[in-house]
PDB file of N, CA and C in Angstrom:
ATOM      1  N   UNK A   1      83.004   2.166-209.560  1.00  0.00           N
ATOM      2  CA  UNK A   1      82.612   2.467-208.215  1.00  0.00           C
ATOM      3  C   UNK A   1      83.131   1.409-207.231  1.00  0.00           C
ATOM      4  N   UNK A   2      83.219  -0.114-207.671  1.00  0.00           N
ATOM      5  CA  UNK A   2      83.621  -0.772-206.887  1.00  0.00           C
ATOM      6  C   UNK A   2      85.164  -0.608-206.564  1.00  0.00           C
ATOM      7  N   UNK A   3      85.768  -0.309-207.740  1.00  0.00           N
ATOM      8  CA  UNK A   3      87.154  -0.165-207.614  1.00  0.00           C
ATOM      9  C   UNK A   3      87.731   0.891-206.535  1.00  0.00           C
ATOM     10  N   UNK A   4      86.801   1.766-206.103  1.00  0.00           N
ATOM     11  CA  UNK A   4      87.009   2.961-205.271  1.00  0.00           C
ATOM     12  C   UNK A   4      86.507   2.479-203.687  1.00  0.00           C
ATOM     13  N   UNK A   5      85.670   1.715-203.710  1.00  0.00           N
ATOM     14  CA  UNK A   5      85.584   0.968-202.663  1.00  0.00           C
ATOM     15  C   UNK A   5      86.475   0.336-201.716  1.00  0.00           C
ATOM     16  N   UNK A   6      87.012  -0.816-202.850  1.00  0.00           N
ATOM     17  CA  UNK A   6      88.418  -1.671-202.292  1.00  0.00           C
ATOM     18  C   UNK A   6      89.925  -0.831-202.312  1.00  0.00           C
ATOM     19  N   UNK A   7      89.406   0.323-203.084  1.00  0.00           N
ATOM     20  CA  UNK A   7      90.961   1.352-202.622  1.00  0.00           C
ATOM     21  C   UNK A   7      90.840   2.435-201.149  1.00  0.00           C
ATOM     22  N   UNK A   8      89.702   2.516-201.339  1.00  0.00           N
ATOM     23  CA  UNK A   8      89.343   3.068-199.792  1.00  0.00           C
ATOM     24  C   UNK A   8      89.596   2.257-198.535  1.00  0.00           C
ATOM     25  N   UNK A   9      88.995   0.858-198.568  1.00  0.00           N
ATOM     26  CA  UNK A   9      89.162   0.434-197.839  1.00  0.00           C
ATOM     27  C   UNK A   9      90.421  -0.230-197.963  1.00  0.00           C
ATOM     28  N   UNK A  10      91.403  -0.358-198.664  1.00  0.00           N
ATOM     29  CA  UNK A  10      92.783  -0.997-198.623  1.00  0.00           C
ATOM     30  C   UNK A  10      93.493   0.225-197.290  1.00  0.00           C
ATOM     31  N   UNK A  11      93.012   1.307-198.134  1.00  0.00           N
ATOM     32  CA  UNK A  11      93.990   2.476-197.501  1.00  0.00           C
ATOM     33  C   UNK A  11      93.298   2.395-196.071  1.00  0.00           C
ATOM     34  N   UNK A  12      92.322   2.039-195.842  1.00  0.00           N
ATOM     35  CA  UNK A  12      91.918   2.617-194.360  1.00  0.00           C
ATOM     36  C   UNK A  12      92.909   0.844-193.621  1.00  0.00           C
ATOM     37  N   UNK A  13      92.687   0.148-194.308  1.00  0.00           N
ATOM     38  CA  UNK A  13      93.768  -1.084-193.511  1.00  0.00           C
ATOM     39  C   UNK A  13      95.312  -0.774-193.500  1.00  0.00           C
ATOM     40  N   UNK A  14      95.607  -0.234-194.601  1.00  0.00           N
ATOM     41  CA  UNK A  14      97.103  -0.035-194.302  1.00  0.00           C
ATOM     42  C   UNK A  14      97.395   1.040-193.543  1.00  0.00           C
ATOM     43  N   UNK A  15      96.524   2.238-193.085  1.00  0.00           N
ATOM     44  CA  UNK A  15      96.528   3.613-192.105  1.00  0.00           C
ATOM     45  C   UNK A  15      96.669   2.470-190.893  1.00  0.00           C
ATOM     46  N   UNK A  16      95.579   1.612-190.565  1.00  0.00           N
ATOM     47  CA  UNK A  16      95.155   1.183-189.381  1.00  0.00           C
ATOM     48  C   UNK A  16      96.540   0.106-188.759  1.00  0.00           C
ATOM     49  N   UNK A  17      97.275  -0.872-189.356  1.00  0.00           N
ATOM     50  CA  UNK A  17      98.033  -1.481-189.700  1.00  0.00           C
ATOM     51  C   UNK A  17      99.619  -0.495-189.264  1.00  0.00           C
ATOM     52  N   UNK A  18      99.720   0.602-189.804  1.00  0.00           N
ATOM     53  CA  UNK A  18     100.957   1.039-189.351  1.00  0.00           C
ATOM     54  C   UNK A  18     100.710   2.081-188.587  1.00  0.00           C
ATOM     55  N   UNK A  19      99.524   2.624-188.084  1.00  0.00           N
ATOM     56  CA  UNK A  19      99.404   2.685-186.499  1.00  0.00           C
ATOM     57  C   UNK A  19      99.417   1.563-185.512  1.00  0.00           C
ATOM     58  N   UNK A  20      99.295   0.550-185.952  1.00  0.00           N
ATOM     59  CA  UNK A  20      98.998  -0.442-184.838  1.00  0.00           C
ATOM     60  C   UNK A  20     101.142  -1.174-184.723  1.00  0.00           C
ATOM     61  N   UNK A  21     101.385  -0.879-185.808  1.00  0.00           N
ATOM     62  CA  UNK A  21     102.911  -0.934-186.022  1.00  0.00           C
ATOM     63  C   UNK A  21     103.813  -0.031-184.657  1.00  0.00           C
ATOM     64  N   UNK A  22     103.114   1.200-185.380  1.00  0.00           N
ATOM     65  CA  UNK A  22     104.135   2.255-184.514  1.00  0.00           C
ATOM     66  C   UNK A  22     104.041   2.146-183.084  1.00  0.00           C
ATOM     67  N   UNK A  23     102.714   1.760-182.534  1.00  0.00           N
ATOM     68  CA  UNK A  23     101.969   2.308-181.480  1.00  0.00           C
ATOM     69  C   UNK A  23     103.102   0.562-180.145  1.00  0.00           C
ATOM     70  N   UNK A  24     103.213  -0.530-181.467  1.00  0.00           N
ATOM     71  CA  UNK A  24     103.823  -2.049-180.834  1.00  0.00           C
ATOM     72  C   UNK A  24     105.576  -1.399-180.976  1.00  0.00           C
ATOM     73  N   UNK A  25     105.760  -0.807-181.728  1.00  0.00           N
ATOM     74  CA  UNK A  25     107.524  -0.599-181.988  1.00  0.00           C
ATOM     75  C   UNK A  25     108.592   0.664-181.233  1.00  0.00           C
ATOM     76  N   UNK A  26     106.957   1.538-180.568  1.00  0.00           N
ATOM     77  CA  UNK A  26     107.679   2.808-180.226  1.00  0.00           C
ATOM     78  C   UNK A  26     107.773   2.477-178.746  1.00  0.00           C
ATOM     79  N   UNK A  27     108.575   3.156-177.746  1.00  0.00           N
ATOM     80  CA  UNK A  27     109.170   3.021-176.562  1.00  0.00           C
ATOM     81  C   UNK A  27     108.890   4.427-175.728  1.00  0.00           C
ATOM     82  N   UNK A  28     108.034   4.343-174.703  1.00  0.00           N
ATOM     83  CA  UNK A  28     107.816   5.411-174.143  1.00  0.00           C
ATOM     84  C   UNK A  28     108.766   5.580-172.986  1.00  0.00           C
ATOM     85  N   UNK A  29     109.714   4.278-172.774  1.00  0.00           N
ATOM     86  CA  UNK A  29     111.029   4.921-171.632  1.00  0.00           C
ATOM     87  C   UNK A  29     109.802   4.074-170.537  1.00  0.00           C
ATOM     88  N   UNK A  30     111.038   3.426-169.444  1.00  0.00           N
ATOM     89  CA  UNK A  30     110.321   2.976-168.364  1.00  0.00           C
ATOM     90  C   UNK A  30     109.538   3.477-167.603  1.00  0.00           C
ATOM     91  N   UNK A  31     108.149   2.770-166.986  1.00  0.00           N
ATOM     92  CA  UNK A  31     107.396   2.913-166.540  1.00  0.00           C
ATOM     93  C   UNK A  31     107.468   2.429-165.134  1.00  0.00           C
ATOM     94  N   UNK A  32     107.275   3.880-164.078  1.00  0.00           N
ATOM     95  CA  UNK A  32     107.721   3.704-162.763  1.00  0.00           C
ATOM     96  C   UNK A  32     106.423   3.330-162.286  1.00  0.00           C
ATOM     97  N   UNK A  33     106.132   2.283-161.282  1.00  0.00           N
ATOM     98  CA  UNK A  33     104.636   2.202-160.233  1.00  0.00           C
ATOM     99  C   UNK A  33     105.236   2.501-158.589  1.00  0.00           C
ATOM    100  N   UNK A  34     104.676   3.450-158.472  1.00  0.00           N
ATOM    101  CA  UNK A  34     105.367   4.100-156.474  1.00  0.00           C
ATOM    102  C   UNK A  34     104.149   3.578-156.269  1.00  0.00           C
ATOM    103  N   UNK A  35     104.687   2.559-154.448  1.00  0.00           N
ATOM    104  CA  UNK A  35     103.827   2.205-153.897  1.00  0.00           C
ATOM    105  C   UNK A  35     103.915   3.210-152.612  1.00  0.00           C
ATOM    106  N   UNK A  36     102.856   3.992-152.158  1.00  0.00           N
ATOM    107  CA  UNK A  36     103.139   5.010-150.774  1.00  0.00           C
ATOM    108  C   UNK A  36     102.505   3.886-149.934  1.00  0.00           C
ATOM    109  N   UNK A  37     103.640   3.865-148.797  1.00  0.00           N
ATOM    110  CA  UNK A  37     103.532   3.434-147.610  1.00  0.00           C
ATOM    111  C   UNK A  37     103.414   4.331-146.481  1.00  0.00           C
ATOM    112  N   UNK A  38     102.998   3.835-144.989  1.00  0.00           N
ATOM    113  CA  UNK A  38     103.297   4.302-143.728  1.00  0.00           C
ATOM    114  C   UNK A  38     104.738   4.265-143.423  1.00  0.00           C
ATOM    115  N   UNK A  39     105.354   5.621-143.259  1.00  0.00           N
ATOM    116  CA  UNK A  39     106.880   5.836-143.185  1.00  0.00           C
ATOM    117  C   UNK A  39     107.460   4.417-141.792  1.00  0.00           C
ATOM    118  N   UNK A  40     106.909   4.129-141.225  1.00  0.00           N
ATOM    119  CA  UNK A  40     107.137   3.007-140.666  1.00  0.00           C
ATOM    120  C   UNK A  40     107.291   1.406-141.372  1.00  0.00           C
ATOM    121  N   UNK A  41     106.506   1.242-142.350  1.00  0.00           N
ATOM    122  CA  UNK A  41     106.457   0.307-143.161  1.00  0.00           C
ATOM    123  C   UNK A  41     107.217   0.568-144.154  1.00  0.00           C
ATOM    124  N   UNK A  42     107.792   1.340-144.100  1.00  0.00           N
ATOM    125  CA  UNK A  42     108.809   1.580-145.746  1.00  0.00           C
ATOM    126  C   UNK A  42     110.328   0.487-145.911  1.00  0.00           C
ATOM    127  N   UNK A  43     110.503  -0.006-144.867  1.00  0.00           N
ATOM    128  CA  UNK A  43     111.819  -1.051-144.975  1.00  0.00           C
ATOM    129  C   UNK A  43     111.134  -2.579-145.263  1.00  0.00           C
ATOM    130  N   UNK A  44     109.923  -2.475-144.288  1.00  0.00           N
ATOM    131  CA  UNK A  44     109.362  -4.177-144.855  1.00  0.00           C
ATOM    132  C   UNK A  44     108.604  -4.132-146.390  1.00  0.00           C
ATOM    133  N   UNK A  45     107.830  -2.840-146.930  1.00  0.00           N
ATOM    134  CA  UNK A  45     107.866  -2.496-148.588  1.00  0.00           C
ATOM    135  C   UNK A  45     109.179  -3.005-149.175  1.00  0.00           C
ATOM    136  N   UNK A  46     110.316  -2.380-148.844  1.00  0.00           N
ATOM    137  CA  UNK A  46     111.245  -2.270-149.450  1.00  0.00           C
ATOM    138  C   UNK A  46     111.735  -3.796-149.680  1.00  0.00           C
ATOM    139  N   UNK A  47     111.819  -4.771-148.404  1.00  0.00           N
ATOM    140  CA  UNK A  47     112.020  -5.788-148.334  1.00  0.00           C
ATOM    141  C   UNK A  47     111.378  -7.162-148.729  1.00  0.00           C
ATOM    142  N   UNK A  48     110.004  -6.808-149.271  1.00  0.00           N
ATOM    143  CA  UNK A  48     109.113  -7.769-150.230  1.00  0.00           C
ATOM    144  C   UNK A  48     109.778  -7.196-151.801  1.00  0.00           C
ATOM    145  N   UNK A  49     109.557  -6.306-151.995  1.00  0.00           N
ATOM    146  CA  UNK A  49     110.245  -5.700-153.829  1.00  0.00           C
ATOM    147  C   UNK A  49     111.313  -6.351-153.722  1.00  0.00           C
ATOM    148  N   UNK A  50     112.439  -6.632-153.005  1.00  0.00           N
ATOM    149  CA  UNK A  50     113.570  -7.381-153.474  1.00  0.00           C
ATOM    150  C   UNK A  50     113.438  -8.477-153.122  1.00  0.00           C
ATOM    151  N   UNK A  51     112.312  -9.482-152.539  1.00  0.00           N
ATOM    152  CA  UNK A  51     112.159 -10.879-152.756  1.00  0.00           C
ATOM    153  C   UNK A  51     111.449 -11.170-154.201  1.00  0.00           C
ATOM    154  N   UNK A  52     110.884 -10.167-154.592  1.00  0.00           N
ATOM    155  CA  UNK A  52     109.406 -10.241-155.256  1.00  0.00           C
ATOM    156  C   UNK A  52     110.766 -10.267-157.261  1.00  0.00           C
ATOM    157  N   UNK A  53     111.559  -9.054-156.410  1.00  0.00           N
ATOM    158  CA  UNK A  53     112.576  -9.032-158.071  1.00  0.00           C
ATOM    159  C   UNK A  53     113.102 -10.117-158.357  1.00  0.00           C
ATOM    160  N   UNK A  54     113.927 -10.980-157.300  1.00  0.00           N
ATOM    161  CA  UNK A  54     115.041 -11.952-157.069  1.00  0.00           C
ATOM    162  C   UNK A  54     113.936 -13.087-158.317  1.00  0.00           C
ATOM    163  N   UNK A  55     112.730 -13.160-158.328  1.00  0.00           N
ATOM    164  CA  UNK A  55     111.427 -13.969-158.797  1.00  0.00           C
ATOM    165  C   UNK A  55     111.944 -14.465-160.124  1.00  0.00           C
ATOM    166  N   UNK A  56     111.577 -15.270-160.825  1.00  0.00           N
ATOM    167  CA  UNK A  56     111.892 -14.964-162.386  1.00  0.00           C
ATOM    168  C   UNK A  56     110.153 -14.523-162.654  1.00  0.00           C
ATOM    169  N   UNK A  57     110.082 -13.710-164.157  1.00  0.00           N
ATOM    170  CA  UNK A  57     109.260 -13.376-164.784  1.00  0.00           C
ATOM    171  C   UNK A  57     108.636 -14.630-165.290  1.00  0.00           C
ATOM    172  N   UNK A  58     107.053 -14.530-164.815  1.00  0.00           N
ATOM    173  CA  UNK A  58     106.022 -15.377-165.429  1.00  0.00           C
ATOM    174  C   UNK A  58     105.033 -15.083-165.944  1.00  0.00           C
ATOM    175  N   UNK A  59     104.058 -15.574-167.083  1.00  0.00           N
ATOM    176  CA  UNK A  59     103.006 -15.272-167.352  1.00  0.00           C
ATOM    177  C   UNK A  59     101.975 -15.681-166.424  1.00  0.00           C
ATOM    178  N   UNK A  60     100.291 -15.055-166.496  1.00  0.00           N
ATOM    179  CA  UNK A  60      99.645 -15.656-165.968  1.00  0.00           C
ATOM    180  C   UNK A  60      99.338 -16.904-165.859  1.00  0.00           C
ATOM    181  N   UNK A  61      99.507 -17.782-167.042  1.00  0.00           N
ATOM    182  CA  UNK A  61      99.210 -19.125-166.770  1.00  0.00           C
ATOM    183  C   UNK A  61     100.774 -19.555-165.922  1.00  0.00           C
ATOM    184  N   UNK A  62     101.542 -19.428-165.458  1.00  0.00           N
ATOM    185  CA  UNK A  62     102.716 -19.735-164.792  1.00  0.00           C
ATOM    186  C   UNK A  62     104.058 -19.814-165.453  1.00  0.00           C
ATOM    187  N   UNK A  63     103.888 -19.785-166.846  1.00  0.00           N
ATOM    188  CA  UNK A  63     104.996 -20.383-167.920  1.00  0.00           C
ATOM    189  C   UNK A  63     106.032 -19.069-167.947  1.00  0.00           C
ATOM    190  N   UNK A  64     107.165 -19.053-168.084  1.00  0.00           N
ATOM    191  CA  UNK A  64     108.331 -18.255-168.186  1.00  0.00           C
ATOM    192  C   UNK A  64     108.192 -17.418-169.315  1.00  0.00           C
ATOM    193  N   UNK A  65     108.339 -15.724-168.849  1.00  0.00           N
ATOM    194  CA  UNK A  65     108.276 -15.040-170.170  1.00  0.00           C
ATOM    195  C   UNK A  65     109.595 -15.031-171.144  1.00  0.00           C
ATOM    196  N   UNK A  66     109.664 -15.083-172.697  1.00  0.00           N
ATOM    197  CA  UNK A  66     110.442 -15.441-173.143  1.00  0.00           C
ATOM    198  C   UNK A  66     111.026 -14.130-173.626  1.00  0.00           C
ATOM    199  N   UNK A  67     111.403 -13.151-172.942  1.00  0.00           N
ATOM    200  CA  UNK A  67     111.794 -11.885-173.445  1.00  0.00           C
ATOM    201  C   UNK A  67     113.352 -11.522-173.019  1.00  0.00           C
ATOM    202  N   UNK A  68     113.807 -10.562-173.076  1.00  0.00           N
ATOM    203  CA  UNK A  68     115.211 -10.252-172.254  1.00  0.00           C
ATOM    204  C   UNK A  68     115.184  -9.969-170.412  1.00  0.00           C
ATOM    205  N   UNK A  69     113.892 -10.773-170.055  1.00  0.00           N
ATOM    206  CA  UNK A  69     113.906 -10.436-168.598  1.00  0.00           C
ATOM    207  C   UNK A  69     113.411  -9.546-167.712  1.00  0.00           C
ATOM    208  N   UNK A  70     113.909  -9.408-166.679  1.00  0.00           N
ATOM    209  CA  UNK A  70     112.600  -8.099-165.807  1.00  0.00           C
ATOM    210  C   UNK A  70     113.059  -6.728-166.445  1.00  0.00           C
ATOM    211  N   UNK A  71     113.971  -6.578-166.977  1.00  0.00           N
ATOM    212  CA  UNK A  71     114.632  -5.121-167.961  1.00  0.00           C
ATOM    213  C   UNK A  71     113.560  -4.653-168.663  1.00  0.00           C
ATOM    214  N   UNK A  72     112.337  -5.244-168.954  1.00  0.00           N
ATOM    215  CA  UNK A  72     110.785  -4.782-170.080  1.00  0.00           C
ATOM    216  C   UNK A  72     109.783  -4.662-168.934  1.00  0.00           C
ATOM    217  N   UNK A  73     110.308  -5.188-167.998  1.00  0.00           N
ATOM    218  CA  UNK A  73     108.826  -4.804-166.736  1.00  0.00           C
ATOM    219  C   UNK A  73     109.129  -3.487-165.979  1.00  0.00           C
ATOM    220  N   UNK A  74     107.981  -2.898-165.934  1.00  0.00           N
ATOM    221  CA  UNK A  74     107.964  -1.524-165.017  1.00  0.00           C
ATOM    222  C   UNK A  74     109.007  -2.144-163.789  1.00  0.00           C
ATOM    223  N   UNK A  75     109.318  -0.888-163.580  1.00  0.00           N
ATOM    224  CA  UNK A  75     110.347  -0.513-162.043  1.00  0.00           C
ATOM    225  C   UNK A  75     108.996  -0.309-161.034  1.00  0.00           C
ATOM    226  N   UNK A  76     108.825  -0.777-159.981  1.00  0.00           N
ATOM    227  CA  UNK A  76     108.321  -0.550-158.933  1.00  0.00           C
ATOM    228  C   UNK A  76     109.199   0.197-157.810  1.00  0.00           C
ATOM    229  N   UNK A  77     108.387   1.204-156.837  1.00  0.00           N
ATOM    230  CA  UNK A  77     109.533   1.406-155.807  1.00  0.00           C
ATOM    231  C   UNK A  77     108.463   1.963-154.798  1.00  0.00           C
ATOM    232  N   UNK A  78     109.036   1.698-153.701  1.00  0.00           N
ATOM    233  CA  UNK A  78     108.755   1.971-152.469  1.00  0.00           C
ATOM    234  C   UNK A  78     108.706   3.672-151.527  1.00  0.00           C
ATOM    235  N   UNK A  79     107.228   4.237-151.789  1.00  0.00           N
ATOM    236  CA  UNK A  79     107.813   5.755-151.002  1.00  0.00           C
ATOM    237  C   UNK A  79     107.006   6.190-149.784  1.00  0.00           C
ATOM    238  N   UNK A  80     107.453   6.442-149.002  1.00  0.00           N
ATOM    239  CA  UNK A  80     107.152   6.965-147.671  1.00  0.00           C
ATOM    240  C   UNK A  80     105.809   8.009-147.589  1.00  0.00           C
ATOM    241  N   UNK A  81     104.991   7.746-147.276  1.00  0.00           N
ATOM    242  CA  UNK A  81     103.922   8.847-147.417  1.00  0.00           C
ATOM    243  C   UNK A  81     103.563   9.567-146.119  1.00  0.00           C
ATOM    244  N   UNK A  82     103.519  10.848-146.487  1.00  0.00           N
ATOM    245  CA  UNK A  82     103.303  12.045-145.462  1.00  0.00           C
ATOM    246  C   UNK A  82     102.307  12.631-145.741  1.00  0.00           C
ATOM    247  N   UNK A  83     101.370  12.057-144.710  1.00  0.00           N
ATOM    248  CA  UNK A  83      99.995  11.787-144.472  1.00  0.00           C
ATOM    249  C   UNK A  83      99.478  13.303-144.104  1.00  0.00           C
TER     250      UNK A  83
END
């Protein structure tokens, strides 16, 4: 009985384990964030996002992320809203 125990629960760690695999390895394709602005404000939007890109990537504590760069961070963009 015990032996059925620790095989149950092996299997429920290795299920849990290569979901937690797939879920870190799979790629859902970039992730867009639209900010809607007042169609008047849409050039000074536009004009903070490209000070804000020019930035290098940091973590919260301030330290440099060590990855391939803003290419893994969502695309942000700027859209005109018609209110």
């Amino acid at each position: 009985m015990t032996r059925l125990a620790v095989l149950t629960a092996a299997a429920i760690c290795s299920a849990v384990a290569a979901y937690a695999a797939n879920e870190a390895l799979s790629s859902d394709g970039p992730t867009v964030i639209e900010i809607e602005v007042a169609p008047n404000e849409l050039a000074a939007c536009k004009a903070q996002l490209k000070q804000v890109g020019s930035m290098p990537a940091v973590a919260d504590d301030g330290t440099p992320l060590l990855f391939g760069g803003n290419d893994d961070l969502p695309q942000v963009r700027c859209v005109a809203d018609t209110f």
